[in-house]
Protein backbone atom coordinates (compact mmCIF):
# COMPACT_ATOMS: atom_id res chain seq x y z
CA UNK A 1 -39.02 116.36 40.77
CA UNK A 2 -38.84 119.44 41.03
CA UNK A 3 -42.08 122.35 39.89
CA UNK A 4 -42.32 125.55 39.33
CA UNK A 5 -45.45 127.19 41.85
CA UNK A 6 -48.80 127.66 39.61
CA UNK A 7 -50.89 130.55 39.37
CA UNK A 8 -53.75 130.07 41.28
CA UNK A 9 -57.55 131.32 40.48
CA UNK A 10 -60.44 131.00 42.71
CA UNK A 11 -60.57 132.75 46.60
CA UNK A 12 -59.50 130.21 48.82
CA UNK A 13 -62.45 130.63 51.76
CA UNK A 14 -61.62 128.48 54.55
CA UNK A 15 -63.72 126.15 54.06
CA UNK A 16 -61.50 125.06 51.87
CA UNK A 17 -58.74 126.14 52.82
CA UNK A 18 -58.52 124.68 56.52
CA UNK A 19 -60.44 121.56 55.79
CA UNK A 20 -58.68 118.81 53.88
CA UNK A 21 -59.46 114.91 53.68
CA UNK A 22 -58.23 112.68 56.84
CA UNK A 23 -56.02 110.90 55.22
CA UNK A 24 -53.49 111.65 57.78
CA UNK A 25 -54.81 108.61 60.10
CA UNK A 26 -54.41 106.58 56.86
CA UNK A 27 -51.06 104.44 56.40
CA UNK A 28 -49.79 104.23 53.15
CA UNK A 29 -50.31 100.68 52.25
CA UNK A 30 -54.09 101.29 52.84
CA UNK A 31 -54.17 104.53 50.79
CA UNK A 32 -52.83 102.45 48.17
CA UNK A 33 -55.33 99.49 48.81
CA UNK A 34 -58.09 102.15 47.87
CA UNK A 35 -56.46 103.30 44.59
CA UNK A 36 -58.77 102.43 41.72
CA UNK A 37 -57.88 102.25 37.89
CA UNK A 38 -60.71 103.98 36.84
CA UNK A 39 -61.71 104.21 32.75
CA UNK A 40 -64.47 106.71 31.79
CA UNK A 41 -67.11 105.14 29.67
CA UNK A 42 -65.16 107.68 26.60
CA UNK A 43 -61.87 105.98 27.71
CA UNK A 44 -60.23 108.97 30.20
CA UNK A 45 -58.10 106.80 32.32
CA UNK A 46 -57.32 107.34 36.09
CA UNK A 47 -56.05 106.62 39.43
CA UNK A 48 -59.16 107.57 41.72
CA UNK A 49 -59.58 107.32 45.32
CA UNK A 50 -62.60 107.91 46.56
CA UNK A 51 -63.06 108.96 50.10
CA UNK A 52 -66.25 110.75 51.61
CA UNK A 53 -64.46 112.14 54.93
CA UNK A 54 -65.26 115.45 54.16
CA UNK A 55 -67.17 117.07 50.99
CA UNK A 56 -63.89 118.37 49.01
CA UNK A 57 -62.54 116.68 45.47
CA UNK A 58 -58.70 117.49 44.21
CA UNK A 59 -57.37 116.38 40.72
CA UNK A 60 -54.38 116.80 39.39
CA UNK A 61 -53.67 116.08 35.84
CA UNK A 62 -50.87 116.58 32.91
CA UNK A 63 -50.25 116.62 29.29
CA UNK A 64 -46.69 115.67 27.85
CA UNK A 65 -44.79 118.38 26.58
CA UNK A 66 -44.25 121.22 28.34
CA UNK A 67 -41.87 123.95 27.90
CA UNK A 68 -39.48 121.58 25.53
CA UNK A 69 -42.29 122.00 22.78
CA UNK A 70 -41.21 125.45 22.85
CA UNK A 71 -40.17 126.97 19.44
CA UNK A 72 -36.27 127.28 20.24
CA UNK A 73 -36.40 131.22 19.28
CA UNK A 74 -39.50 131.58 21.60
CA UNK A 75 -39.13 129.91 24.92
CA UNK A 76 -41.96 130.88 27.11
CA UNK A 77 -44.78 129.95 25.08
CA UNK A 78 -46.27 126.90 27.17
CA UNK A 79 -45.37 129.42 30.67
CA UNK A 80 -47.41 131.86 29.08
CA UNK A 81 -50.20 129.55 28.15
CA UNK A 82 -50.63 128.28 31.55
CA UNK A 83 -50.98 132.00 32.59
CA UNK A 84 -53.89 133.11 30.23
CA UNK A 85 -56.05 129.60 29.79
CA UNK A 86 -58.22 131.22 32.97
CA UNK A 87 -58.45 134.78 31.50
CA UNK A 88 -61.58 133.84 29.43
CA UNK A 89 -63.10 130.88 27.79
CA UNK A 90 -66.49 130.23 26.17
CA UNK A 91 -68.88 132.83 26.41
CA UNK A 92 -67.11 134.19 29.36
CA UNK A 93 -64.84 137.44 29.46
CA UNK A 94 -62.16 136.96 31.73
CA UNK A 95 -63.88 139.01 34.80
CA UNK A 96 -67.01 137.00 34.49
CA UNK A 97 -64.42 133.60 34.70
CA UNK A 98 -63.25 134.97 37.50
CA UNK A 99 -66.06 135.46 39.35
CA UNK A 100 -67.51 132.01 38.65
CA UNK A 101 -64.49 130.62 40.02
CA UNK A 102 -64.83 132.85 43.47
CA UNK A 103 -68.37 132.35 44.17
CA UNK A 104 -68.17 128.90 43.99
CA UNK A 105 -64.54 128.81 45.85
CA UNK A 106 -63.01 126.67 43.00
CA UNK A 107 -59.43 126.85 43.15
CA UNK A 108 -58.07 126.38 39.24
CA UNK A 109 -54.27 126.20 38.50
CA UNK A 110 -52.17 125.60 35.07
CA UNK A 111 -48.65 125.41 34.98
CA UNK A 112 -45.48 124.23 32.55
CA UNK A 113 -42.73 122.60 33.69
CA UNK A 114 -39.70 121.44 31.06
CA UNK A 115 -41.66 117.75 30.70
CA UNK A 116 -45.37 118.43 30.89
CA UNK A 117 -48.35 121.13 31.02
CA UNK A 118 -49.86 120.51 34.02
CA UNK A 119 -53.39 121.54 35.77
CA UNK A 120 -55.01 121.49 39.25
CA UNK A 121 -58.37 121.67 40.31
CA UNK A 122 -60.09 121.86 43.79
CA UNK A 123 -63.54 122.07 44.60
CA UNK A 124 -66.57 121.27 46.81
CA UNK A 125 -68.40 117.99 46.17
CA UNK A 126 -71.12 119.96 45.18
CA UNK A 127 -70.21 122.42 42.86
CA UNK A 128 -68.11 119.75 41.36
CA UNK A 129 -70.24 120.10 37.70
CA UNK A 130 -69.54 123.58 37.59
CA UNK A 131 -65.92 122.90 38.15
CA UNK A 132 -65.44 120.74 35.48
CA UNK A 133 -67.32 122.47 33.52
CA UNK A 134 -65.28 125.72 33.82
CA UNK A 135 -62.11 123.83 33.56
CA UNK A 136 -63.55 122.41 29.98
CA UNK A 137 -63.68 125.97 28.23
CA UNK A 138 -60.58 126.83 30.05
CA UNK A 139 -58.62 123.81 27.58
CA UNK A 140 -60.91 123.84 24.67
CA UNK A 141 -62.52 127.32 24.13
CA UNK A 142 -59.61 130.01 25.95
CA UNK A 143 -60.29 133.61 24.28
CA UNK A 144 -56.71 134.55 24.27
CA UNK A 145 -58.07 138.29 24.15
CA UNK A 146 -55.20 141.05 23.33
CA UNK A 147 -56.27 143.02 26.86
CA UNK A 148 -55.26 140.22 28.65
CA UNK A 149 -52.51 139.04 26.68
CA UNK A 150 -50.88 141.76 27.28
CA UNK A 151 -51.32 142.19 31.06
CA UNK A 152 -50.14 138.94 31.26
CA UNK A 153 -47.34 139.38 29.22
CA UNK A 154 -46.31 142.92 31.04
CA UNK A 155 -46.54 140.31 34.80
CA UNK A 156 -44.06 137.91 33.45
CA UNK A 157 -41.76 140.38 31.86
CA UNK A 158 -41.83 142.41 35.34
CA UNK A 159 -41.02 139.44 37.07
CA UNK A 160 -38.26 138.01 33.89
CA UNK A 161 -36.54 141.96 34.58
CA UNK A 162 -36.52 141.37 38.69
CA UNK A 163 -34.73 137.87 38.14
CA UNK A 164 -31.76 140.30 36.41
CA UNK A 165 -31.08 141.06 39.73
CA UNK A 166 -31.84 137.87 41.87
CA UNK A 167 -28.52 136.09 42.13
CA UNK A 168 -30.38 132.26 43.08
CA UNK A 169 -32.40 132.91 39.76
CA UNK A 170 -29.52 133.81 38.05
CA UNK A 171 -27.46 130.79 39.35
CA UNK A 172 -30.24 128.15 38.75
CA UNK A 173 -30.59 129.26 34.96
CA UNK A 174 -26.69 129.83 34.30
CA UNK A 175 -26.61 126.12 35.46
CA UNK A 176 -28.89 124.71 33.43
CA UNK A 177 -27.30 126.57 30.60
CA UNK A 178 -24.07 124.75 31.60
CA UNK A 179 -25.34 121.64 31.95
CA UNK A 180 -27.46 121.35 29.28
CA UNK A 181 -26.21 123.33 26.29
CA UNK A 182 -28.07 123.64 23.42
CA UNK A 183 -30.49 121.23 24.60
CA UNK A 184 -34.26 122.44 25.46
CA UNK A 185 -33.51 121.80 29.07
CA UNK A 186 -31.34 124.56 28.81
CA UNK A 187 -33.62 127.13 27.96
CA UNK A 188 -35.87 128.89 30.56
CA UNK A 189 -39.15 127.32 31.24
CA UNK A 190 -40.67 131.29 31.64
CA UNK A 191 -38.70 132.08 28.41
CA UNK A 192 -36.38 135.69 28.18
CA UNK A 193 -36.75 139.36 28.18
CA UNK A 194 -35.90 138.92 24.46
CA UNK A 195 -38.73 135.92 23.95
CA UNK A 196 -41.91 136.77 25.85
CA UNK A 197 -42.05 140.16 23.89
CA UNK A 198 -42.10 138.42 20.36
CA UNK A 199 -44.67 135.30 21.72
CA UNK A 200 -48.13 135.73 19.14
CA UNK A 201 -51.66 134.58 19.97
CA UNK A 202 -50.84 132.45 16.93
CA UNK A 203 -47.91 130.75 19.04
CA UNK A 204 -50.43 130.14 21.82
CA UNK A 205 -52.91 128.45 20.00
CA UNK A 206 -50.73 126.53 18.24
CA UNK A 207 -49.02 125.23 21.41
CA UNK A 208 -52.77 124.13 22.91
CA UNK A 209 -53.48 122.74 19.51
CA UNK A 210 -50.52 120.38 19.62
CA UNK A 211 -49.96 119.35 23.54
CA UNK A 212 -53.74 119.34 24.80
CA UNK A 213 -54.15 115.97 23.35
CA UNK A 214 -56.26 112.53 25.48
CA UNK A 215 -53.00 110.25 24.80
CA UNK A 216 -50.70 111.87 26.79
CA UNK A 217 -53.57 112.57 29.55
CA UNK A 218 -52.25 111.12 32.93
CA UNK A 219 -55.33 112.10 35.89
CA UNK A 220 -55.64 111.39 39.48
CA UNK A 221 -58.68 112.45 41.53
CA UNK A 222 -58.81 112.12 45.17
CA UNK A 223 -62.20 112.88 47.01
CA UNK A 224 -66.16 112.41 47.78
CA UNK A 225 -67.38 110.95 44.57
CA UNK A 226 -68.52 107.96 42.88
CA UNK A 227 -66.83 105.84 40.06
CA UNK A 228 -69.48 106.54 37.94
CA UNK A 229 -69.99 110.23 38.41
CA UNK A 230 -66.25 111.58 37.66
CA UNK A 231 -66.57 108.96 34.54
CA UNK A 232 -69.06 111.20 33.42
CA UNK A 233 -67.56 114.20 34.55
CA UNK A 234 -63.87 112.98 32.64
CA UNK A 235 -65.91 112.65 29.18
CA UNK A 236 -67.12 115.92 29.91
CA UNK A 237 -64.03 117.97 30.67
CA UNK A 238 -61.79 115.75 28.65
CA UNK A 239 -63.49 113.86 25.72
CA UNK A 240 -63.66 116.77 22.91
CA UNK A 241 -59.87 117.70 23.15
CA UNK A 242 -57.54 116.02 19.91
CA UNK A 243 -57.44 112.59 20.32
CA UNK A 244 -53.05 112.69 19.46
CA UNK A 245 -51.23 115.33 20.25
CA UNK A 246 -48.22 116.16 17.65
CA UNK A 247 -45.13 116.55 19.61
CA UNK A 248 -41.60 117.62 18.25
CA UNK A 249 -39.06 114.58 19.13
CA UNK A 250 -36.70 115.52 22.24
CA UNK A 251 -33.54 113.85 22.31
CA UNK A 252 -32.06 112.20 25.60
CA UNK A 253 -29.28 114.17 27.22
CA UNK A 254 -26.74 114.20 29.41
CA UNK A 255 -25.53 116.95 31.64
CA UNK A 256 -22.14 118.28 31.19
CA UNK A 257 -19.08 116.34 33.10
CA UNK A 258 -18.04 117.88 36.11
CA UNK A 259 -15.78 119.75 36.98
CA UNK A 260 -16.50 123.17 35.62
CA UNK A 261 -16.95 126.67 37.09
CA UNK A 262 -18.97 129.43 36.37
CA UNK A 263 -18.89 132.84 37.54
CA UNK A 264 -22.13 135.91 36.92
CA UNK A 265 -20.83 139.05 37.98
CA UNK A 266 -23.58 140.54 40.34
CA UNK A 267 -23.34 143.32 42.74
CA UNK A 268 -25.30 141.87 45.49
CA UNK A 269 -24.40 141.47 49.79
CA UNK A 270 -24.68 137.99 49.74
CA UNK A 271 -22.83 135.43 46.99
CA UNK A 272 -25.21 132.52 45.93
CA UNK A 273 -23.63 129.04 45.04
CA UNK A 274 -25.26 126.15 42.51
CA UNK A 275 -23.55 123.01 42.17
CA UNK A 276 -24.48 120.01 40.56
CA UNK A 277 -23.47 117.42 38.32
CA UNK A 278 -25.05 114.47 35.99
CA UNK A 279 -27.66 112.44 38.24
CA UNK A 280 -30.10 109.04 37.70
CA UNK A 281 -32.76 108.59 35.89
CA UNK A 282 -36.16 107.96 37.94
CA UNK A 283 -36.38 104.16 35.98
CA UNK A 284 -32.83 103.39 36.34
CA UNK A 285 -32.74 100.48 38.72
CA UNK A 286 -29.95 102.49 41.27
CA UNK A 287 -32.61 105.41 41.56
CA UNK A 288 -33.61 104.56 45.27
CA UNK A 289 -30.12 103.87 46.35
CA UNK A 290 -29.35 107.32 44.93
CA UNK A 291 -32.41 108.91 46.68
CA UNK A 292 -31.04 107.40 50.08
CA UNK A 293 -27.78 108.66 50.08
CA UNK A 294 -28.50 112.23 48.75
CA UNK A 295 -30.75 112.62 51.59
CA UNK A 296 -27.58 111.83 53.91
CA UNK A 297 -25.44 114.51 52.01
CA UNK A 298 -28.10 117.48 51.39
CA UNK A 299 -31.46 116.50 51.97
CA UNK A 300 -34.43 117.95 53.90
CA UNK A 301 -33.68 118.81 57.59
CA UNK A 302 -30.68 119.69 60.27
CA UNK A 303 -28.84 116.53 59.73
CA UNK A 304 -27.10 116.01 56.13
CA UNK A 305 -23.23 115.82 55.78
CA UNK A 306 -23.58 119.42 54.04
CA UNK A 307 -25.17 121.21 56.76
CA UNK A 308 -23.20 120.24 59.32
CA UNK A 309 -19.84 120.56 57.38
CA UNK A 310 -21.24 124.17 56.11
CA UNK A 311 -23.39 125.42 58.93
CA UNK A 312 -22.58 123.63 62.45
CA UNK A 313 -19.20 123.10 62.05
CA UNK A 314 -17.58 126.33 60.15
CA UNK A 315 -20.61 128.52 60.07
CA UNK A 316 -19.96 130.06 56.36
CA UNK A 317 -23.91 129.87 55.80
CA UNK A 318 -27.45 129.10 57.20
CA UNK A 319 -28.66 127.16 54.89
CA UNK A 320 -27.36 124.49 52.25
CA UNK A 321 -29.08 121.85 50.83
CA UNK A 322 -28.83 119.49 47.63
CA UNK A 323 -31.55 117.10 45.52
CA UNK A 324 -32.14 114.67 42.58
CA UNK A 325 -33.67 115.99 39.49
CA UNK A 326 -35.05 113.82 37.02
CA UNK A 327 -36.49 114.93 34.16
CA UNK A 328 -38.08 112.29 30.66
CA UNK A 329 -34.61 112.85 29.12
CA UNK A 330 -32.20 113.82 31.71
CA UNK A 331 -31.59 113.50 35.18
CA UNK A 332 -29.30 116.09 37.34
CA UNK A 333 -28.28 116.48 41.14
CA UNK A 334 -28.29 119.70 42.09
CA UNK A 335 -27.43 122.36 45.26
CA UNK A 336 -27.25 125.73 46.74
CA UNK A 337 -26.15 127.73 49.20
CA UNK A 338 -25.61 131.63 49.82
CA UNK A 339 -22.66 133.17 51.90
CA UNK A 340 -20.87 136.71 52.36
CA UNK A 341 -18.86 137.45 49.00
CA UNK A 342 -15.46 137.30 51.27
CA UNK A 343 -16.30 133.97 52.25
CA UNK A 344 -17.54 132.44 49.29
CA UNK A 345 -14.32 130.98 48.57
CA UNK A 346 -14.38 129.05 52.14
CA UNK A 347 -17.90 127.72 51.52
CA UNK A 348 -17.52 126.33 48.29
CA UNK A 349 -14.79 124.27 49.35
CA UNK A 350 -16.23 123.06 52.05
CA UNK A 351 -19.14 121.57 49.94
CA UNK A 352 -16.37 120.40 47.96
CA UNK A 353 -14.66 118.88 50.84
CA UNK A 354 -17.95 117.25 51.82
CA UNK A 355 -19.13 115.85 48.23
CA UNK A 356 -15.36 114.21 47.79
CA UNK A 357 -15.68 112.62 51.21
CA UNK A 358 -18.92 110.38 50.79
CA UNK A 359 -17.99 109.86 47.34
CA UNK A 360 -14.57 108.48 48.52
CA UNK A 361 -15.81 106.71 51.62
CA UNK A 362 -19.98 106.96 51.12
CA UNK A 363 -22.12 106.79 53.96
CA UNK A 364 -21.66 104.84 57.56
CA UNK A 365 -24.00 101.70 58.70
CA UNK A 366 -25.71 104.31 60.88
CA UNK A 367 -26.77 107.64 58.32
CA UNK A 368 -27.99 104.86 56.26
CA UNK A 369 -30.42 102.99 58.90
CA UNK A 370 -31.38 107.04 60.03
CA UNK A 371 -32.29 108.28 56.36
CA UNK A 372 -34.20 104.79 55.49
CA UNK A 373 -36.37 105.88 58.73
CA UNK A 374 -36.41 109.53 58.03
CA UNK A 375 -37.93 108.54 54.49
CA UNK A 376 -40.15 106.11 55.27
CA UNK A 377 -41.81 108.21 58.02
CA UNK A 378 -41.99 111.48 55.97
CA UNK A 379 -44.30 109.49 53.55
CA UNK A 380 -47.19 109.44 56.17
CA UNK A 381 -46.45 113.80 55.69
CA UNK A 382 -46.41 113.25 52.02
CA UNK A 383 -49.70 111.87 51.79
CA UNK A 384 -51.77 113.87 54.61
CA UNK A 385 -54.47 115.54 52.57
CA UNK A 386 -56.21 115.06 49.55
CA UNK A 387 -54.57 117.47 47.06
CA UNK A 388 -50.86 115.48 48.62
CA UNK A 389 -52.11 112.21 47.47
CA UNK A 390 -53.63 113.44 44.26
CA UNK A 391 -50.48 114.97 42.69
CA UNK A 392 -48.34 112.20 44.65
CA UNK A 393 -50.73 109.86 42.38
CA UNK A 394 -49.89 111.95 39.37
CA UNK A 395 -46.43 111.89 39.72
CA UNK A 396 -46.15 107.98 39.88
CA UNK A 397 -47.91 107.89 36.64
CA UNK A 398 -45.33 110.68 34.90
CA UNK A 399 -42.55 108.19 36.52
CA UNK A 400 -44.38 105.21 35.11
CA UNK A 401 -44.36 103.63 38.19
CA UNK A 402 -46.89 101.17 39.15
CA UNK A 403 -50.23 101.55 41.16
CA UNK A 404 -49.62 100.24 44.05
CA UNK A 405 -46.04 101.75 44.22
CA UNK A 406 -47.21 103.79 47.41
CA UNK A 407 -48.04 100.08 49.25
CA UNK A 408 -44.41 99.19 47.87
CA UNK A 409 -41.93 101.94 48.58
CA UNK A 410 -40.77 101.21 52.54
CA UNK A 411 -39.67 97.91 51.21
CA UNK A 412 -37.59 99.20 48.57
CA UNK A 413 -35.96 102.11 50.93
CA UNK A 414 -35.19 99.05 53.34
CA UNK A 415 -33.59 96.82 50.44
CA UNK A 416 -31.20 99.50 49.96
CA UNK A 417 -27.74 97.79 51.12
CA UNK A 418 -24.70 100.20 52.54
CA UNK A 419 -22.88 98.95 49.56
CA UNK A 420 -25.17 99.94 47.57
CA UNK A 421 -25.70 103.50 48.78
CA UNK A 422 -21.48 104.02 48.74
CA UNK A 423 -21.81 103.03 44.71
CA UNK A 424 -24.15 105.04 44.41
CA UNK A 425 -21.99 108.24 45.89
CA UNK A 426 -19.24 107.13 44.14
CA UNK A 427 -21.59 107.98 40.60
CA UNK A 428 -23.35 111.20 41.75
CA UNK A 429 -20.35 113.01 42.81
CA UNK A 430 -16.94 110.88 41.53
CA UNK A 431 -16.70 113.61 39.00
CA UNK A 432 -16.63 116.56 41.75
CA UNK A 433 -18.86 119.22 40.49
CA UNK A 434 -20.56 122.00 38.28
CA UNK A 435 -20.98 125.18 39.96
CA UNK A 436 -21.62 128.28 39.39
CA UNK A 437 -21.38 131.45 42.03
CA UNK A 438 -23.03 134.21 41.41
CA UNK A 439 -21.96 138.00 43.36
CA UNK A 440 -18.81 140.23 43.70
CA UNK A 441 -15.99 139.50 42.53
CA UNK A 442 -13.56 138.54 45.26
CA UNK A 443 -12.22 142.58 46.78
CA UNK A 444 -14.49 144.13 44.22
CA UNK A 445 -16.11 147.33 46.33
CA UNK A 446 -19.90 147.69 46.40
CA UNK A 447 -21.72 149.13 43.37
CA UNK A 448 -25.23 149.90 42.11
CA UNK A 449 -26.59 146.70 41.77
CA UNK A 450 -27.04 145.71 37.64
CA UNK A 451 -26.62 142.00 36.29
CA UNK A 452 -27.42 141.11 32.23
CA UNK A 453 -29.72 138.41 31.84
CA UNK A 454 -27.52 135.44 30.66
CA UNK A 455 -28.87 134.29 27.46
CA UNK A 456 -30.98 131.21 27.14
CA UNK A 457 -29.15 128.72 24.24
């Protein structure tokens, strides 16, 4: 999956910063072999490991929700809650909050992505009481004051006017519109220049009221201390927030067939590309034959079908890379790529030439033995530090995968057969693609650059 970066409060001293748990010498069968279920005595559930290597503690945690509990005339609501929970809780203004936060070097993050509100919290074991303690008024007491609303609200409307003219922003959310419709995975997680301006304090707390709720709590917590101690400290932070939360149904979806083309008129030097196309589900039983074989066309690094069809061999661009996203209703591949407007044309179909090929003829005996190893060793990377594993941790849980999935996931890379991994690139991309290009019009002549927001459905 794929998240949008979080706002981050607290200084980040080096002490901090620079020192992070050694989990780096730790092989991920016995990271998982020290995963605990833990229950608070108040029945907070979650997957701890505790490791004393150095004095630090990282959770991550989530609610269900996210930006599809948006009203549909006011997307934006749950981005802008994640942006003004730290601007005052309790008896504390939202200067006073701050400085708590610094002098104690507690790093405090929330953030909404289309699926959940999510949070992030760092500390030193021992200002870990303060931490939690902070983070409590944050969820259950935030002032929602009008200065700060509307600071806030004046920072994301900046940044909603500068995507106007940011063609990749603009391609990424004319996508989703195409793919997704009508559907709240079509709106725009930060909302619109015509939403955030009408968002109420009302809208707020009504969005925390429903959402912060204990059943849809999913926790991990990575760091030096004791079962017992972050029980207590879970009641605490946790344990007076609405036991349900009252979520609005979201239907299952899926993307828009391929092929279709977009175009967003946009006066800028370089042309920006999206493409993408209906993907798999994280529980559907083909996922990690899927996850194999899009590494091979557009994954991480200098050696995917894409780059070297795009980059190496006709030089049209210097980067280009592709990815899986799944999502609790919907599941999409999805790529990009920026070029010259005059060779736009020649870049697209080379991605097209590449995406027919390996769904034609999918991958050779030999991309397929060099991605299983490329994936199985980038796990020890994945899980090198404490705040890694803990929102690796939490992300199993949102999958609904099981605890010991870390311990389990080389073996199920390695049972992915070549057959397997050409059926599975015969699905993604049998259909060709969605895509959407965003710049000049082919000849058009440089102008004053000026783009209109596309709409959110």
């Amino acid at each position: 999956m794929t998240y949008p970066l979080p706002r981050v409060r607290g200084i980040a001293l080096s002490v901090v910063t620079s020192v992070t748990l050694s989990l780096a010498s730790i092989a991920p069968s016995q990271a998982a072999a020290k995963i605990q279920h833990l229950t608070s005595p108040g029945g907070i559930e979650a997957w701890f490991v505790q490791d004393a290597t150095v004095p630090l503690i990282a959770m991550e945690y989530s609610f269900a929700g996210g930006a599809t509990q948006d009203p549909k005339d006011k997307p934006g609501v749950a981005n802008l809650v994640g942006d003004l929970l730290d601007e005052g809780s309790g008896e504390l203004d939202s200067k006073t909050f701050h400085e708590r936060l610094d002098r104690r070097a507690i790093k405090l993050s929330f953030s909404a992505t289309r699926d959940t509100f999510r949070g992030s919290l760092r500390m030193l074991r021992d200002n870990k009481d303060e931490a939690f303690d902070l983070l409590r008024m944050a969820l259950t007491l935030p002032h929602f004051d009008t200065a700060d609303v509307e600071r806030i609200r004046s920072q994301v409307i900046s940044g909603l006017r500068r995507d106007t003219t940011n063609p990749t922003a603009l391609a990424r959310r004319k996508f989703l519109e195409v793919a997704f419709g009508d559907h709240p995975y079509g709106r725009q997680t930060t909302g619109t220049l015509e939403s955030v301006p009408t968002i109420t304090v009302a809208d707020m707390k009504d969005y925390v009221g429903r959402i912060l709720a204990r059943d849809t709590l999913k926790v991990a917590v990575v760091g030096d201390v004791d079962p017992a101690t972050l029980g207590r400290l879970l009641d605490k932070t946790f344990g007076s927030l609405p036991a349900k939360a009252n979520l609005a149904p979201v239907p299952d979806v899926e993307s828009a067939a391929p092929p279709q083309r977009a175009f967003v008129p946009l006066d800028v030097p370089q042309t920006v590309i999206t493409f993408g196309g209906p993907g798999v589900k994280r529980s559907d039983p083909n996922f990690m034959a899927a996850y194999v074989v899009n590494h091979i066309l557009g994954g991480d690094g200098l050696s995917s079908r894409l780059f070297h069809e795009v980059r190496e061999k006709r030089g049209l661009a210097y980067s280009v890379r592709e990815s899986l996203l799944w999502m609790e209703h919907s599941a999409v591949f999805i790529g990009d790529t920026g070029t010259r407007a005059d060779r736009a044309g020649d870049t697209l179909d080379a991605v097209e030439k590449g995406v027919r090929r390996i769904a034609e003829e999918g991958p050779t005996q030999k991309e397929l033995d060099e991605a299983k190893s490329y994936l199985k060793g980038s796990q020890m990377l994945a899980l090198d530090t404490s705040s890694k594993l803990a929102l690796a941790l939490l992300e199993y849980q949102q999958d609904k995968l099981p605890i010991d999935y870390i311990e389990k996931r080389n073996a199920i890379v390695d049972a992915v057969t070549l057959d397997d991994a050409k059926q599975a690139a015969k699905r993604l991309w049998g259909q060709g693609l969605l895509t959407v290009i965003v710049g000049r019009a082919p000849g058009a002549a440089p102008q004053p650059a000026a783009a209109t927001t596309p709409k959110s459905n």
